[in-house]
PDB file of N, CA and C in Angstrom:
ATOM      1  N   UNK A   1       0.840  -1.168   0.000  1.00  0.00           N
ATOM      2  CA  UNK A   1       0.000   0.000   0.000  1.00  0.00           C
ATOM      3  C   UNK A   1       0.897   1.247   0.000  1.00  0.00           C
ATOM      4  N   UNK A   2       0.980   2.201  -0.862  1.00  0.00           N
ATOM      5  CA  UNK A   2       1.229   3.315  -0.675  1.00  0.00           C
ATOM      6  C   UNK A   2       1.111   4.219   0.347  1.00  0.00           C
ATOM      7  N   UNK A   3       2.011   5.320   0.558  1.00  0.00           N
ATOM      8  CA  UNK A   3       1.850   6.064   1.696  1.00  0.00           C
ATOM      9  C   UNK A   3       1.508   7.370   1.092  1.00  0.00           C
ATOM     10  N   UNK A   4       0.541   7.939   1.864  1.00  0.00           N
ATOM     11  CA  UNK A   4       0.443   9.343   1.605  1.00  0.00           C
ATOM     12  C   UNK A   4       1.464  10.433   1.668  1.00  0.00           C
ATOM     13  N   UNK A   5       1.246  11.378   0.566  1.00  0.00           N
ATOM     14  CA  UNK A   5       2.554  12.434   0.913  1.00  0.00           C
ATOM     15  C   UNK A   5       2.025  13.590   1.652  1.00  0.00           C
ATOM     16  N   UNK A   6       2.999  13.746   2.358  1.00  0.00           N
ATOM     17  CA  UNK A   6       2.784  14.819   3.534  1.00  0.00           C
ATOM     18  C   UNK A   6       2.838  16.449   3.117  1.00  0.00           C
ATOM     19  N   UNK A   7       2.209  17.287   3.399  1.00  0.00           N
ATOM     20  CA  UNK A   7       2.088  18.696   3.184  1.00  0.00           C
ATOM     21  C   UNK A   7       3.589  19.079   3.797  1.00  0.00           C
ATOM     22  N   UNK A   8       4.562  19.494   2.736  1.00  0.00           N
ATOM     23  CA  UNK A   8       5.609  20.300   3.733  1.00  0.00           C
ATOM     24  C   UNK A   8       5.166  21.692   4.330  1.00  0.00           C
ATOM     25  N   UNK A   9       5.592  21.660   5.885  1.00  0.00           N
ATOM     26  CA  UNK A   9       4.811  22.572   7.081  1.00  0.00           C
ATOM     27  C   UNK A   9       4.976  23.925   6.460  1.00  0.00           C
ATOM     28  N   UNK A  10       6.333  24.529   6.159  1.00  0.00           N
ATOM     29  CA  UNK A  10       7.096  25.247   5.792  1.00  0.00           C
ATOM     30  C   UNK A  10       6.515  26.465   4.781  1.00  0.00           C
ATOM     31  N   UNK A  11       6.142  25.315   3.496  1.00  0.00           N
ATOM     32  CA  UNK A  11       5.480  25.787   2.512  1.00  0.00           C
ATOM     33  C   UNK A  11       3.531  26.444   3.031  1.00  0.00           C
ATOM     34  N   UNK A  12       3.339  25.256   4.118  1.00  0.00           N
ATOM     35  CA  UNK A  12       1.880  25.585   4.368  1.00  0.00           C
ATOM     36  C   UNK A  12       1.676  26.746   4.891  1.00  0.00           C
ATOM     37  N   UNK A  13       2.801  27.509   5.975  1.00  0.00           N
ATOM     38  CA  UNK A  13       3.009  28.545   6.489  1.00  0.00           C
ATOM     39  C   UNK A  13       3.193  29.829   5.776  1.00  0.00           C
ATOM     40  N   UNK A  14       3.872  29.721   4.248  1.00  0.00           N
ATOM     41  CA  UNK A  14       4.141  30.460   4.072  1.00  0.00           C
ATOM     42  C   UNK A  14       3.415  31.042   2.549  1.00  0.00           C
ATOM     43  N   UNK A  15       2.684  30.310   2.083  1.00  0.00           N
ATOM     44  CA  UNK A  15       1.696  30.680   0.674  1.00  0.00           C
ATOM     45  C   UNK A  15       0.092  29.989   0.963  1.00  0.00           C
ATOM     46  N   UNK A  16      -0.417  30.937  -0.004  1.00  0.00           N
ATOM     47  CA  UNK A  16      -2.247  30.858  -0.401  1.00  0.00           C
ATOM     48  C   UNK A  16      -2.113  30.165  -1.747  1.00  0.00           C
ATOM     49  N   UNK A  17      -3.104  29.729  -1.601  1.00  0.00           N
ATOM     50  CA  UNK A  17      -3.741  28.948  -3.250  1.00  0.00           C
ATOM     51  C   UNK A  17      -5.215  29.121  -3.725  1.00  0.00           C
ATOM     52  N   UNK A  18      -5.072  30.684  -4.713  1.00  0.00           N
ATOM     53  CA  UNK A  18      -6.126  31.365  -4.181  1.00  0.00           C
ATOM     54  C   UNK A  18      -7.319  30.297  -5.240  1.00  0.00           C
ATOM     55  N   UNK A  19      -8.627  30.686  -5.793  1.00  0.00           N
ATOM     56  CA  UNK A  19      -9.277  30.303  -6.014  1.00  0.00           C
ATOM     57  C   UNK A  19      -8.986  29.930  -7.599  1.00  0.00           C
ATOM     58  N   UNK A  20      -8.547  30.515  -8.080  1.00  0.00           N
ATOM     59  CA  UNK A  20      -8.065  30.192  -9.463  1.00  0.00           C
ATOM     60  C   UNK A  20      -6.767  29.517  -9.662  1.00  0.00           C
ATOM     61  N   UNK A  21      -6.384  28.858  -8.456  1.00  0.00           N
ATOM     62  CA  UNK A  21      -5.178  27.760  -8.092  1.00  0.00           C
ATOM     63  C   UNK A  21      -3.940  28.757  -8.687  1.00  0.00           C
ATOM     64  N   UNK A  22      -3.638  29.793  -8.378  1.00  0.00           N
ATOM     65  CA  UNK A  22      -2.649  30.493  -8.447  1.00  0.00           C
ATOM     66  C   UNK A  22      -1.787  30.756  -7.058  1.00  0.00           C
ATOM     67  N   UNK A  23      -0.753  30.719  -6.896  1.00  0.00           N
ATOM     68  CA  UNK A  23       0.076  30.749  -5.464  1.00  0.00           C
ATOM     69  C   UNK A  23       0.621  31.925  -5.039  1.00  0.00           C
ATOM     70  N   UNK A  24       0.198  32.561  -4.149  1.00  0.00           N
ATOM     71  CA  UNK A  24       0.499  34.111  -3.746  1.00  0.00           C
ATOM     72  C   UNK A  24       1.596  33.278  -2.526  1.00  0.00           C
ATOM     73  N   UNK A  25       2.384  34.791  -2.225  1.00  0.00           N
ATOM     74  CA  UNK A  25       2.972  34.317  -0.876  1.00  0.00           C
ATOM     75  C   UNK A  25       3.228  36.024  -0.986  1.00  0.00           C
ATOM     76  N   UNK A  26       3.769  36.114   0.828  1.00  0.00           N
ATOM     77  CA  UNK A  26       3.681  36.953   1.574  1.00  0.00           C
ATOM     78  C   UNK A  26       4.635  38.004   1.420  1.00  0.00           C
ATOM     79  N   UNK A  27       4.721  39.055   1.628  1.00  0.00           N
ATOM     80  CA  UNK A  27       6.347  39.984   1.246  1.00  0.00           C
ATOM     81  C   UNK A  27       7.221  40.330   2.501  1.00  0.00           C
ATOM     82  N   UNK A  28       8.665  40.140   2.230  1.00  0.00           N
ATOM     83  CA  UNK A  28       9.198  40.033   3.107  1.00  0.00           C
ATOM     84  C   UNK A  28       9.554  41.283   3.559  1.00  0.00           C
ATOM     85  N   UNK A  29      10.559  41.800   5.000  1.00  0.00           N
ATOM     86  CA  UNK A  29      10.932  42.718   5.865  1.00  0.00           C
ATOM     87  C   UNK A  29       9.749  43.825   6.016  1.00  0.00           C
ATOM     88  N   UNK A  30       9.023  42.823   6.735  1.00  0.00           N
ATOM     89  CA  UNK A  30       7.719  43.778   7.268  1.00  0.00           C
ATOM     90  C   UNK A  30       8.108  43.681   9.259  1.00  0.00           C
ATOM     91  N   UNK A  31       8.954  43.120   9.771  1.00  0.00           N
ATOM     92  CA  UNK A  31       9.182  42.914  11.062  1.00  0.00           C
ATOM     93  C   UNK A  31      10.041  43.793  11.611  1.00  0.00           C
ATOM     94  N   UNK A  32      11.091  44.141  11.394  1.00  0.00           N
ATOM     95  CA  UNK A  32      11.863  45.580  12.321  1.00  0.00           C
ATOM     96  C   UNK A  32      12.157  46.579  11.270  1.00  0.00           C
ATOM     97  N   UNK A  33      12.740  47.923  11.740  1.00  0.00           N
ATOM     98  CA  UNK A  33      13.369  48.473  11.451  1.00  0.00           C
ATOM     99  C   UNK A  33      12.279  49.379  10.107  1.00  0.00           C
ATOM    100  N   UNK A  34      10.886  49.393  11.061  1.00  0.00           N
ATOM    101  CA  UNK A  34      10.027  50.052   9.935  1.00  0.00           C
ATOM    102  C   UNK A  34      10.262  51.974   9.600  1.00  0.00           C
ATOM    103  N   UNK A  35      10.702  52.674  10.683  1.00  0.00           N
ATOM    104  CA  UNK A  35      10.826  53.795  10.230  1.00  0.00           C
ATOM    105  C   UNK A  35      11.555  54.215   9.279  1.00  0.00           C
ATOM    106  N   UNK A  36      12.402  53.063   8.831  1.00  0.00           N
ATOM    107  CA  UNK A  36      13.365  53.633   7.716  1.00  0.00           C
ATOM    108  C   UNK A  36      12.394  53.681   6.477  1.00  0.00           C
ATOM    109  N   UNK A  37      11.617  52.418   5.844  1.00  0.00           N
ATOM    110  CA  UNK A  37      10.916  52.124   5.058  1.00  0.00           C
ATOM    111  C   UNK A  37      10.006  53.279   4.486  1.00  0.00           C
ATOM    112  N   UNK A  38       9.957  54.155   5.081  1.00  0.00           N
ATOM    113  CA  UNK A  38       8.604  54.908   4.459  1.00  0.00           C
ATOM    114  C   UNK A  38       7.225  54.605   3.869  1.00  0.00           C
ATOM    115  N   UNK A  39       6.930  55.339   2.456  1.00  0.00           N
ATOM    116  CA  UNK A  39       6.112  55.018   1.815  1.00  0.00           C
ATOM    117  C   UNK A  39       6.086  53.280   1.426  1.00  0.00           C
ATOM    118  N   UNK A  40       7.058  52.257   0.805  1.00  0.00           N
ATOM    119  CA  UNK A  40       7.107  51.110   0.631  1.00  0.00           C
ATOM    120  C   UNK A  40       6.557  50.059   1.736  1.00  0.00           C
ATOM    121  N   UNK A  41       5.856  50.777   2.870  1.00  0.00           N
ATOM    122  CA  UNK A  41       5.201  49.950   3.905  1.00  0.00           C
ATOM    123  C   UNK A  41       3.654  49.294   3.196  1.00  0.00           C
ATOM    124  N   UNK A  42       3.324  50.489   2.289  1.00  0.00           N
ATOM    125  CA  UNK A  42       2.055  50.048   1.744  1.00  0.00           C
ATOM    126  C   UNK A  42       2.354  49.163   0.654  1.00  0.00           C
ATOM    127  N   UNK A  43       3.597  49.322  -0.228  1.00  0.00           N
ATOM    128  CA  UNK A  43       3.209  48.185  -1.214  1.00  0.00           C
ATOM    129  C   UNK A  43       3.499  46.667  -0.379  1.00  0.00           C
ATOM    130  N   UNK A  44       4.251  46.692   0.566  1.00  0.00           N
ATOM    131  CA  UNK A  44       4.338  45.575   1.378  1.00  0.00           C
ATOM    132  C   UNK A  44       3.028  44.457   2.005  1.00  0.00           C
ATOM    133  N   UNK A  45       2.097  45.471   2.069  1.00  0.00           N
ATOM    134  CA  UNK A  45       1.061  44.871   2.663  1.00  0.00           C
ATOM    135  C   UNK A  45       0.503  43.543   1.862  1.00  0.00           C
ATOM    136  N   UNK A  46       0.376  44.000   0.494  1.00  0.00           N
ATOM    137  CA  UNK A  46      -0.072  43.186  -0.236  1.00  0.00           C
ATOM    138  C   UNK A  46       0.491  41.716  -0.440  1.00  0.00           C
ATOM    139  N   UNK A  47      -0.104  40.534  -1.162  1.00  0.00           N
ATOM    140  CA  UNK A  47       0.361  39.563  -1.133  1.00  0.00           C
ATOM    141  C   UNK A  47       0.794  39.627  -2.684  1.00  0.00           C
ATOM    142  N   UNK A  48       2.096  38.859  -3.322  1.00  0.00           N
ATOM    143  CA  UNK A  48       2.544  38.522  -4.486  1.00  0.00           C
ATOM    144  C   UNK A  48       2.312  37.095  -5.189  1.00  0.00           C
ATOM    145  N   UNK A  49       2.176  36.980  -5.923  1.00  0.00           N
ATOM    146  CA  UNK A  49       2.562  35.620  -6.990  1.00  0.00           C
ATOM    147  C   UNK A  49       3.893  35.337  -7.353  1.00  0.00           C
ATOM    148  N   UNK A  50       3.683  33.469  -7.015  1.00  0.00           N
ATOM    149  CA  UNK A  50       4.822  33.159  -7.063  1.00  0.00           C
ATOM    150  C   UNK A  50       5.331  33.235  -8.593  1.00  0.00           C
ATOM    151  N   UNK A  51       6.641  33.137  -9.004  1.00  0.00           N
ATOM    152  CA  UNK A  51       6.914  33.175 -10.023  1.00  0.00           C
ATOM    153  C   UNK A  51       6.690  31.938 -10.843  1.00  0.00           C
ATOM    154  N   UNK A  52       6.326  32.132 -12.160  1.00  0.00           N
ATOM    155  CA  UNK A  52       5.898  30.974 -13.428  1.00  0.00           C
ATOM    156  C   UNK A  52       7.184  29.592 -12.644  1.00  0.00           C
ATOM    157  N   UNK A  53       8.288  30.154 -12.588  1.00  0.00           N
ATOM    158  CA  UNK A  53       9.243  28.936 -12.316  1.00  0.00           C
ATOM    159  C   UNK A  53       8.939  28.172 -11.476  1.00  0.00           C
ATOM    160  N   UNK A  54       8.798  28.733 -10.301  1.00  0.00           N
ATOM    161  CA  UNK A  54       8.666  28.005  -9.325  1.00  0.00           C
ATOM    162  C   UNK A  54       7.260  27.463  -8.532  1.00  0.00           C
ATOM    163  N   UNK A  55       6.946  27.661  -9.185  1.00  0.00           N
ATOM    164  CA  UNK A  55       5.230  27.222  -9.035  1.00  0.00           C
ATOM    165  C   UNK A  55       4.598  25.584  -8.897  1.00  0.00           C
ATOM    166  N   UNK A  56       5.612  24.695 -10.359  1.00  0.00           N
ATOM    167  CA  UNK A  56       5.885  23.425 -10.110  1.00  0.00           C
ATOM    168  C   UNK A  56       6.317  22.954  -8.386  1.00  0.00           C
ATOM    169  N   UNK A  57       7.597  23.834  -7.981  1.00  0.00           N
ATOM    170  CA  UNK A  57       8.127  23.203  -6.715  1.00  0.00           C
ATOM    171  C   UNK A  57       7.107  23.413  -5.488  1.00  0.00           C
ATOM    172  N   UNK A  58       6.991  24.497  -5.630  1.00  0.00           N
ATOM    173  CA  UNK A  58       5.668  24.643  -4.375  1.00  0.00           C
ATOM    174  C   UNK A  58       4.753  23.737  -4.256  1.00  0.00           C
ATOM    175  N   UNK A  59       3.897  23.471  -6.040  1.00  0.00           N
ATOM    176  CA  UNK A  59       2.886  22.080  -5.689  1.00  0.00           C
ATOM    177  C   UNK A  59       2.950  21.134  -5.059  1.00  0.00           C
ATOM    178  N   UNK A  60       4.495  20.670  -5.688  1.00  0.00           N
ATOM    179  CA  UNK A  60       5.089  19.652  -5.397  1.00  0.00           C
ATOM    180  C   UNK A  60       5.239  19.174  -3.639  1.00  0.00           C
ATOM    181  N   UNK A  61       5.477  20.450  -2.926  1.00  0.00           N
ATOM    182  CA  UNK A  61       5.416  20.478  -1.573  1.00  0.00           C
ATOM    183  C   UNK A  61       4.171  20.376  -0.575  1.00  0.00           C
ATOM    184  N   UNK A  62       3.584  20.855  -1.817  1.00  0.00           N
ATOM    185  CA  UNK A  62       2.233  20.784  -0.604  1.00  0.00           C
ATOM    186  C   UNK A  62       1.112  20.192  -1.906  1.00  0.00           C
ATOM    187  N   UNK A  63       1.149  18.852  -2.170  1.00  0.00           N
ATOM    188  CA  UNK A  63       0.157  17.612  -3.312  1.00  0.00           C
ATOM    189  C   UNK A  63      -1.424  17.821  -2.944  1.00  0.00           C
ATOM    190  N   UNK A  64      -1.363  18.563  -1.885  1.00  0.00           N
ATOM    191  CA  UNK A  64      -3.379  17.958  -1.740  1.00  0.00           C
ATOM    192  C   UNK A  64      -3.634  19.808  -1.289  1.00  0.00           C
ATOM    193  N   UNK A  65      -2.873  20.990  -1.716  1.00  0.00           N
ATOM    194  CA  UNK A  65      -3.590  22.258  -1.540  1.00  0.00           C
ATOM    195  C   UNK A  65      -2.998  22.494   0.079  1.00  0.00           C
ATOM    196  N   UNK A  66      -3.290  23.926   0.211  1.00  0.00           N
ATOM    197  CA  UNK A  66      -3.021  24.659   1.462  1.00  0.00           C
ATOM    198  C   UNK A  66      -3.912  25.241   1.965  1.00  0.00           C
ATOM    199  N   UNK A  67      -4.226  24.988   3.213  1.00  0.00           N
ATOM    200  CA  UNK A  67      -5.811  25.692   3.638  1.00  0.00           C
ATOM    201  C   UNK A  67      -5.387  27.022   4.659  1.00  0.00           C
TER     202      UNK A  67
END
């Protein structure tokens, strides 16, 4: 019998799989050192798409979706 593959934690923590199975993830240096940042706090907020490349590897990490 086959074994199920496991969601890597890593990946589950760190991207969405929004409704049109596209993979956003989060933007980084939002944690210290915000007064320097200025205006670029707001484009931060938002979430990004992963790139065409790497999109395969992410699936690959997490086989049954990320909730």
């Amino acid at each position: 019998m086959a074994k199920k593959m496991k969601t890597h934690k890593g990946t589950a923590k760190r991207f969405k799989i929004t409704n049109a199975k596209k993979i956003v993830h989060d933007k980084a240096a939002k944690n210290h050192l915000l007064t320097n940042k200025g205006s670029t706090k707001n484009t931060m907020k938002s979430w990004k798409l992963v790139h065409k490349s790497d999109v395969k590897r992410v699936f690959s990490l997490a086989p049954y979706g990320i909730n």
